[in-house]
PDB file of N, CA and C in Angstrom:
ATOM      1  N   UNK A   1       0.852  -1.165   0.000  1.00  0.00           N
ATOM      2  CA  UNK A   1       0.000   0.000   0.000  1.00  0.00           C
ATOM      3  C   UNK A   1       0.900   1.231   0.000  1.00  0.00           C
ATOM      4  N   UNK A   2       0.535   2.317  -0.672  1.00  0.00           N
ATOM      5  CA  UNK A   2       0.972   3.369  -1.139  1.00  0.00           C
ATOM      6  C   UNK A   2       0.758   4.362   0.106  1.00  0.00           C
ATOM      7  N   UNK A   3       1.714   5.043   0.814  1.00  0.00           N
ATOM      8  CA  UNK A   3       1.704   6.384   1.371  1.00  0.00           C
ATOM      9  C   UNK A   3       0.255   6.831   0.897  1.00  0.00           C
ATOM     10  N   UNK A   4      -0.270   7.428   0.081  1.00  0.00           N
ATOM     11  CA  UNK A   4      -1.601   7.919  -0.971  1.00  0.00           C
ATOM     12  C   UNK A   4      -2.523   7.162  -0.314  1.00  0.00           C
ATOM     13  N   UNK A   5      -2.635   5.786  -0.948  1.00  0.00           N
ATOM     14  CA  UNK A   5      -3.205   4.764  -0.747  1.00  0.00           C
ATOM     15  C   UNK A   5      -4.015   5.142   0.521  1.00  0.00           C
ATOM     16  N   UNK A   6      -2.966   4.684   1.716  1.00  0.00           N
ATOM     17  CA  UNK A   6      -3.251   4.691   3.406  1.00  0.00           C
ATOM     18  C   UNK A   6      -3.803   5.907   3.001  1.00  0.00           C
ATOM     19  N   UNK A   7      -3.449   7.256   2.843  1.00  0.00           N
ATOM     20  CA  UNK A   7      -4.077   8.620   3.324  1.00  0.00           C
ATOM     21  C   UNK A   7      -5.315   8.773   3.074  1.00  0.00           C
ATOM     22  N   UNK A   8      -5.800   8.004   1.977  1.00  0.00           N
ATOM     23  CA  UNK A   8      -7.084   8.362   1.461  1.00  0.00           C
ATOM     24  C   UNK A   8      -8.073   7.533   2.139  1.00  0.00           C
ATOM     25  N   UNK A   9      -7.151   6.036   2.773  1.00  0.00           N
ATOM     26  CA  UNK A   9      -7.777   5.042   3.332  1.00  0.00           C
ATOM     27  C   UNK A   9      -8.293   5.492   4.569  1.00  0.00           C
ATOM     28  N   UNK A  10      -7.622   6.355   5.364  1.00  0.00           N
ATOM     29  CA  UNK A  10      -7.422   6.756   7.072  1.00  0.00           C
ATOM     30  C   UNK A  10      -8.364   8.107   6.815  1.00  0.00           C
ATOM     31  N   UNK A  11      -8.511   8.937   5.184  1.00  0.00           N
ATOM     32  CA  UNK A  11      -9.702   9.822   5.500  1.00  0.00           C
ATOM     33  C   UNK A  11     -11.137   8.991   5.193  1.00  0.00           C
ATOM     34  N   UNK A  12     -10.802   8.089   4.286  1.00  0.00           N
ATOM     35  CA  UNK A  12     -12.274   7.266   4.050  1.00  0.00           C
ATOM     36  C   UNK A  12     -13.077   6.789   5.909  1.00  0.00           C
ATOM     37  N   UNK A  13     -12.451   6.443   6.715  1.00  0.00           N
ATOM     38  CA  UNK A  13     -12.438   6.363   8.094  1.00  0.00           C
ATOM     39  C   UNK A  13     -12.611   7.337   8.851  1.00  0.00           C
ATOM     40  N   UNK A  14     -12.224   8.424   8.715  1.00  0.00           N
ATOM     41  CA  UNK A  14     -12.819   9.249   9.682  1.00  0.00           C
ATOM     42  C   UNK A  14     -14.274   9.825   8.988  1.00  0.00           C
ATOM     43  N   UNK A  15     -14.317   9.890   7.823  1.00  0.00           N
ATOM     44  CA  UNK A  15     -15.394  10.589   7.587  1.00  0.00           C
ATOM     45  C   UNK A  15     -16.587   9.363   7.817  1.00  0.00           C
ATOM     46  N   UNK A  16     -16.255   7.885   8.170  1.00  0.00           N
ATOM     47  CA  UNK A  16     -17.245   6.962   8.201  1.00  0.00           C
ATOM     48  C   UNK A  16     -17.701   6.877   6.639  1.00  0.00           C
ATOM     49  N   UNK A  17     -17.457   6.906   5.553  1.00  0.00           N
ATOM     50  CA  UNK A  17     -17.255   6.786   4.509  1.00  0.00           C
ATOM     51  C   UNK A  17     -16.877   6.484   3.493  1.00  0.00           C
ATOM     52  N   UNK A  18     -16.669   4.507   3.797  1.00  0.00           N
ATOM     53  CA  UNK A  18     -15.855   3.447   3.387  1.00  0.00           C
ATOM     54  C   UNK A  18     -15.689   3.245   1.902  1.00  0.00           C
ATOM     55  N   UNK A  19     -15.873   4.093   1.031  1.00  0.00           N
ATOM     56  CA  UNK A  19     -15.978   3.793  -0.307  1.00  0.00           C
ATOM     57  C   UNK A  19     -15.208   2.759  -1.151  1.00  0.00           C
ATOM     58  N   UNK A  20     -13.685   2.238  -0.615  1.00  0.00           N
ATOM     59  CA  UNK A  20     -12.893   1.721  -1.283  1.00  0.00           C
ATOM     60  C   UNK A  20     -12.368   2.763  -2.746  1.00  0.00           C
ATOM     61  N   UNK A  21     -12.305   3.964  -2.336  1.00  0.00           N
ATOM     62  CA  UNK A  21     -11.676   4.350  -3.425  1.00  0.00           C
ATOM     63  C   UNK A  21     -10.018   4.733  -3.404  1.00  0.00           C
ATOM     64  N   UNK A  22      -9.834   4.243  -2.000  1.00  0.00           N
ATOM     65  CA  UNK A  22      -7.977   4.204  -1.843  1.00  0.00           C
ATOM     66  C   UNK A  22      -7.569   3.476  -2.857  1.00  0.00           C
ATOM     67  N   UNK A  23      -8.395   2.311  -3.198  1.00  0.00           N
ATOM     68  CA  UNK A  23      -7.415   1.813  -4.159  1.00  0.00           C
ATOM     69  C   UNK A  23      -6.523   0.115  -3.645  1.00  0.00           C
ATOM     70  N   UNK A  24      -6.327   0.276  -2.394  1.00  0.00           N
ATOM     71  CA  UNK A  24      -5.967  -1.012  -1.644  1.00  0.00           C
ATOM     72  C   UNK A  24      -6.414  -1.629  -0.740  1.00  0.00           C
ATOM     73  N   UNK A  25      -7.762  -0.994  -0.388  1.00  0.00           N
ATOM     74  CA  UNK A  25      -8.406  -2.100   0.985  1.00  0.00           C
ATOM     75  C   UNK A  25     -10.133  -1.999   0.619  1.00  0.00           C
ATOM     76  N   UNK A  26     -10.588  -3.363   1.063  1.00  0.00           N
ATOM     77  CA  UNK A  26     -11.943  -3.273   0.557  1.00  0.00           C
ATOM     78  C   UNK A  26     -12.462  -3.459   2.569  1.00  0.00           C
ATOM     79  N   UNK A  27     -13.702  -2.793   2.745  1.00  0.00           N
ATOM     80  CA  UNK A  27     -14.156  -2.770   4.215  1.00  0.00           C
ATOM     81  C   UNK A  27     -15.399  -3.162   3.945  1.00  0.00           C
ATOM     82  N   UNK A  28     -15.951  -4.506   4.864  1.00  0.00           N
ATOM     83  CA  UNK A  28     -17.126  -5.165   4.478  1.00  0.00           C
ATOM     84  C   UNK A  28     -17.152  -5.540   5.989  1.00  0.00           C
ATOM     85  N   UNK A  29     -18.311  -6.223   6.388  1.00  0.00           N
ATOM     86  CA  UNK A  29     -18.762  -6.863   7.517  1.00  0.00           C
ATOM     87  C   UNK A  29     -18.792  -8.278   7.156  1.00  0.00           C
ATOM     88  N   UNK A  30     -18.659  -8.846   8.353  1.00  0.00           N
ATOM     89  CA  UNK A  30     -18.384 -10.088   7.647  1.00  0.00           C
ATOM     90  C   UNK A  30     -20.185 -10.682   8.215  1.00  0.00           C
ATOM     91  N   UNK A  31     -20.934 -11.465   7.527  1.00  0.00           N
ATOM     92  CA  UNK A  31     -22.398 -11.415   7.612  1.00  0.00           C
ATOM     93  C   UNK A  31     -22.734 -12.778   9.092  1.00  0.00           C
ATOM     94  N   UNK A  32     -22.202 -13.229   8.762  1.00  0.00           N
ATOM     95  CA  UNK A  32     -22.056 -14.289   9.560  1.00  0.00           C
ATOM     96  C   UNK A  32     -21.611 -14.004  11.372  1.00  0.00           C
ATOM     97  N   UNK A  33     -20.314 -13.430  11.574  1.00  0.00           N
ATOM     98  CA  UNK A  33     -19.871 -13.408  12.897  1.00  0.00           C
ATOM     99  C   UNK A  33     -20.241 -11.663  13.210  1.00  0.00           C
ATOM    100  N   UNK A  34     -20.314 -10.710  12.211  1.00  0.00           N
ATOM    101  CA  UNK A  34     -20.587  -9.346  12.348  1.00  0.00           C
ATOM    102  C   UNK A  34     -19.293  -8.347  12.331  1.00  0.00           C
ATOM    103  N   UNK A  35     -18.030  -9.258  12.331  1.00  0.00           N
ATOM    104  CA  UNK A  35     -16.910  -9.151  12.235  1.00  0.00           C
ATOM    105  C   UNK A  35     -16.861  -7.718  11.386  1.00  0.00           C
ATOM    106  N   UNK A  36     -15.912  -6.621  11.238  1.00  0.00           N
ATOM    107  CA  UNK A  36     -15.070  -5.807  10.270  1.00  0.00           C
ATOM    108  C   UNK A  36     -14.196  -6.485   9.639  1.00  0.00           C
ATOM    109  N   UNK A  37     -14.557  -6.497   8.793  1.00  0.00           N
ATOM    110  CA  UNK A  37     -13.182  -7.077   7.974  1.00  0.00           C
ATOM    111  C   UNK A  37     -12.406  -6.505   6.973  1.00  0.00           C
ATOM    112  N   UNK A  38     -10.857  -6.064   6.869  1.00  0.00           N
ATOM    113  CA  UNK A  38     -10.070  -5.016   5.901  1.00  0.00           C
ATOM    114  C   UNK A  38      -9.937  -5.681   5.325  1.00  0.00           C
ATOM    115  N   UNK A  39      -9.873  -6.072   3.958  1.00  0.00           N
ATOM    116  CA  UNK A  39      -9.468  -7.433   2.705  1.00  0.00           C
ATOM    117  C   UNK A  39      -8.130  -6.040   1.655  1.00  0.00           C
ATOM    118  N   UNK A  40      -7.128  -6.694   1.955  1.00  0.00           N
ATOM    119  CA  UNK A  40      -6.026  -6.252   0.930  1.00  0.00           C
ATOM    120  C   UNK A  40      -6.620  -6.374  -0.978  1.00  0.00           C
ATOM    121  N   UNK A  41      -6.689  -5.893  -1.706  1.00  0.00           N
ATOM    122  CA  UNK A  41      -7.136  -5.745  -2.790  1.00  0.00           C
ATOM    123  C   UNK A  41      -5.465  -6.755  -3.577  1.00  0.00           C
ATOM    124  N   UNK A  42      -4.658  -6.282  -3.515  1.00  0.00           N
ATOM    125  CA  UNK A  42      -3.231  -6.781  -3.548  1.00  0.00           C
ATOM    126  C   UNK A  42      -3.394  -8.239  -3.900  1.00  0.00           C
ATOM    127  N   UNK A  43      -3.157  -9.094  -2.590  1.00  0.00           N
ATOM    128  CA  UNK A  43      -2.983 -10.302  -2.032  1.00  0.00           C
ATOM    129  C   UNK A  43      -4.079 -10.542  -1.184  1.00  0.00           C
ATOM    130  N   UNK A  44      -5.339 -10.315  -0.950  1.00  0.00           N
ATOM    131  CA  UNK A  44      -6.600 -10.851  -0.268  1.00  0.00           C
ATOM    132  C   UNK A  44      -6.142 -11.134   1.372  1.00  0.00           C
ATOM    133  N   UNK A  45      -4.796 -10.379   1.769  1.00  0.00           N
ATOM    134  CA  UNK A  45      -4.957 -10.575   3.224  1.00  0.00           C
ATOM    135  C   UNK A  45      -5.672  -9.649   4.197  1.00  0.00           C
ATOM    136  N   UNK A  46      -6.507 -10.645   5.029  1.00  0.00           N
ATOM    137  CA  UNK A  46      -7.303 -10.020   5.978  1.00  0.00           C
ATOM    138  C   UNK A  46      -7.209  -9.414   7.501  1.00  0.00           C
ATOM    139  N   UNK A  47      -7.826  -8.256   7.954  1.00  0.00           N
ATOM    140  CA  UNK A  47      -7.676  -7.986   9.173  1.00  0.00           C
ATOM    141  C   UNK A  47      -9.336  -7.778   9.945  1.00  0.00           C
ATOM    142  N   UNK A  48      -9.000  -9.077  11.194  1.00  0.00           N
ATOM    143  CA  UNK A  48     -10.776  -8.859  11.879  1.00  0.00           C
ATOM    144  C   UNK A  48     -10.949  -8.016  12.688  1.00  0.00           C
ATOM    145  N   UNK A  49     -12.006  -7.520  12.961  1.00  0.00           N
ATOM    146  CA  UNK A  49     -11.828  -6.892  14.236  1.00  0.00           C
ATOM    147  C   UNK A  49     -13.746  -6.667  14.788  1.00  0.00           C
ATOM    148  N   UNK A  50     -13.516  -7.300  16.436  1.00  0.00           N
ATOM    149  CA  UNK A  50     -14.997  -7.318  16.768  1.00  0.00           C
ATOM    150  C   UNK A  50     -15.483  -5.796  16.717  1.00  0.00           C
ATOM    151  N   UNK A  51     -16.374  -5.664  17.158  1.00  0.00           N
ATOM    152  CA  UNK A  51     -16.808  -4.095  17.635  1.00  0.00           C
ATOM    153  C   UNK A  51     -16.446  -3.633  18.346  1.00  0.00           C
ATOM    154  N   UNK A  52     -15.701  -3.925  19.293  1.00  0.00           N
ATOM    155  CA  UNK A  52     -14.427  -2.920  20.468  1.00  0.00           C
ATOM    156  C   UNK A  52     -13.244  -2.689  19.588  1.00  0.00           C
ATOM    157  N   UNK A  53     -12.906  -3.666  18.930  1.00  0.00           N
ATOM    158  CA  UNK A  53     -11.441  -3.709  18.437  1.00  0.00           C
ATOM    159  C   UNK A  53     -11.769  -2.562  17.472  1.00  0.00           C
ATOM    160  N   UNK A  54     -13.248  -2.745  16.342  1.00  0.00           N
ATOM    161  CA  UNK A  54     -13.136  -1.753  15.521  1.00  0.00           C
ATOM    162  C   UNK A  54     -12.703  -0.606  16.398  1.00  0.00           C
ATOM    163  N   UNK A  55     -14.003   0.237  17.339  1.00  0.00           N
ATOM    164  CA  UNK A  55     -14.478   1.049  17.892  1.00  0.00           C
ATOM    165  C   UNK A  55     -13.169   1.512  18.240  1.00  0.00           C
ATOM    166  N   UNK A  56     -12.348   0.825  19.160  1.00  0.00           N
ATOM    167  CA  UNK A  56     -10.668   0.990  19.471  1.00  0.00           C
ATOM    168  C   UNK A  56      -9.551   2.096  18.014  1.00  0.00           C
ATOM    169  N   UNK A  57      -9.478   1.312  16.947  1.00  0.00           N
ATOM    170  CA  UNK A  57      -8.861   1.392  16.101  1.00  0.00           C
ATOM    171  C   UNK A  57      -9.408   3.065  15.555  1.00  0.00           C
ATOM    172  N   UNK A  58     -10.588   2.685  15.393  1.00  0.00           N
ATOM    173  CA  UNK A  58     -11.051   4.319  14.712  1.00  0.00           C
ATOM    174  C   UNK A  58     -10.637   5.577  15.468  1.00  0.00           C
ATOM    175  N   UNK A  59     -11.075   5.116  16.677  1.00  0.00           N
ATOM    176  CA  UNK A  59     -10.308   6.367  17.965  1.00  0.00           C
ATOM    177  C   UNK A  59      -9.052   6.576  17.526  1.00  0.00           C
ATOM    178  N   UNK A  60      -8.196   5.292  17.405  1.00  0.00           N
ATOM    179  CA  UNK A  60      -7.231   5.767  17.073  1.00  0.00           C
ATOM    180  C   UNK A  60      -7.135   6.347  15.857  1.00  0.00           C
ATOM    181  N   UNK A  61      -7.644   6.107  14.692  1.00  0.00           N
ATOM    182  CA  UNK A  61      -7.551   6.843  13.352  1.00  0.00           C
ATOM    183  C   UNK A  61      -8.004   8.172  13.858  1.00  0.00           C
ATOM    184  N   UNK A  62      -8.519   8.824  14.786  1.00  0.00           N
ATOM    185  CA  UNK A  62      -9.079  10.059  14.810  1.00  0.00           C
ATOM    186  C   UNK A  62      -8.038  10.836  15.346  1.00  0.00           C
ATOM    187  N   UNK A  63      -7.580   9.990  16.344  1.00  0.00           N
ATOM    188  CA  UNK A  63      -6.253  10.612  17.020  1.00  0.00           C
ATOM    189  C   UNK A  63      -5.164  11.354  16.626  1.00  0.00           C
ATOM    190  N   UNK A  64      -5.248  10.537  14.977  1.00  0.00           N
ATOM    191  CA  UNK A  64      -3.896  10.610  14.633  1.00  0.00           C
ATOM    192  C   UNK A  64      -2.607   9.377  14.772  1.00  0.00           C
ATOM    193  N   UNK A  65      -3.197   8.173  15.231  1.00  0.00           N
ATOM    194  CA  UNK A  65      -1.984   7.212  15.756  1.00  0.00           C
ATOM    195  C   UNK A  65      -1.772   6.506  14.471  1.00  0.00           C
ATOM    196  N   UNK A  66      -2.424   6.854  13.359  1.00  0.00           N
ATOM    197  CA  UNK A  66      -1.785   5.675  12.410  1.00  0.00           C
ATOM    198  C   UNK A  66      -1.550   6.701  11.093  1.00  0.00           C
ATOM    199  N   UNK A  67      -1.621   8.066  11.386  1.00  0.00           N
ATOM    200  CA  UNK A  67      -0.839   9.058   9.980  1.00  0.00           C
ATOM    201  C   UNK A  67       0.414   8.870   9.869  1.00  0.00           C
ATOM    202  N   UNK A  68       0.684   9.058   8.624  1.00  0.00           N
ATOM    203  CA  UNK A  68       2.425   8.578   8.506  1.00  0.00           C
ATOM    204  C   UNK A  68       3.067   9.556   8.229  1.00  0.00           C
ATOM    205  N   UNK A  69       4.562   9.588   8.618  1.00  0.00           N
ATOM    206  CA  UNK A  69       4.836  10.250   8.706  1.00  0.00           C
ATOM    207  C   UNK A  69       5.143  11.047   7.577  1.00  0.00           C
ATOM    208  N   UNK A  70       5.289  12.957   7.961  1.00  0.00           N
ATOM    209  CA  UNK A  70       5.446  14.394   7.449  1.00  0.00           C
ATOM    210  C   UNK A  70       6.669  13.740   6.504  1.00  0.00           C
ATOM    211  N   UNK A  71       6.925  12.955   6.311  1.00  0.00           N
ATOM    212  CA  UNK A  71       8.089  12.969   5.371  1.00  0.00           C
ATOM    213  C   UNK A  71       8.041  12.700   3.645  1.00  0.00           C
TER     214      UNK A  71
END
């Protein structure tokens, strides 16, 4: 994933506004367990996360803990 990529990915997230138009991650629920699930567009690798873990993670996207760095 592209510097770009992530940036557009981490604003698609705060605005709650999952479009998949970064380009490298598709965001679906998984129907069955209710799961979040990030699917790599790339190589189809996945990341789960229950509803705390989401709820957790976004805080942090709001925070700022996963912008990369000014460089």
């Amino acid at each position: 994933m592209t510097t770009a990529e992530w940036r557009v990915f981490l604003e698609e997230l705060r605005s709650e506004r999952v479009r998949g138009s970064n380009g490298a991650i598709v965001v679906f629920r998984d129907p069955e367990t209710g799961d979040i699930i990030f699917r790599s567009k790339r190589n189809g690798t996945e990341l789960r996360f229950d509803d705390g873990e989401y709820r957790a993670f976004i805080g942090g996207v709001r925070n700022g803990e996963f912008d990369p760095d000014p460089t």
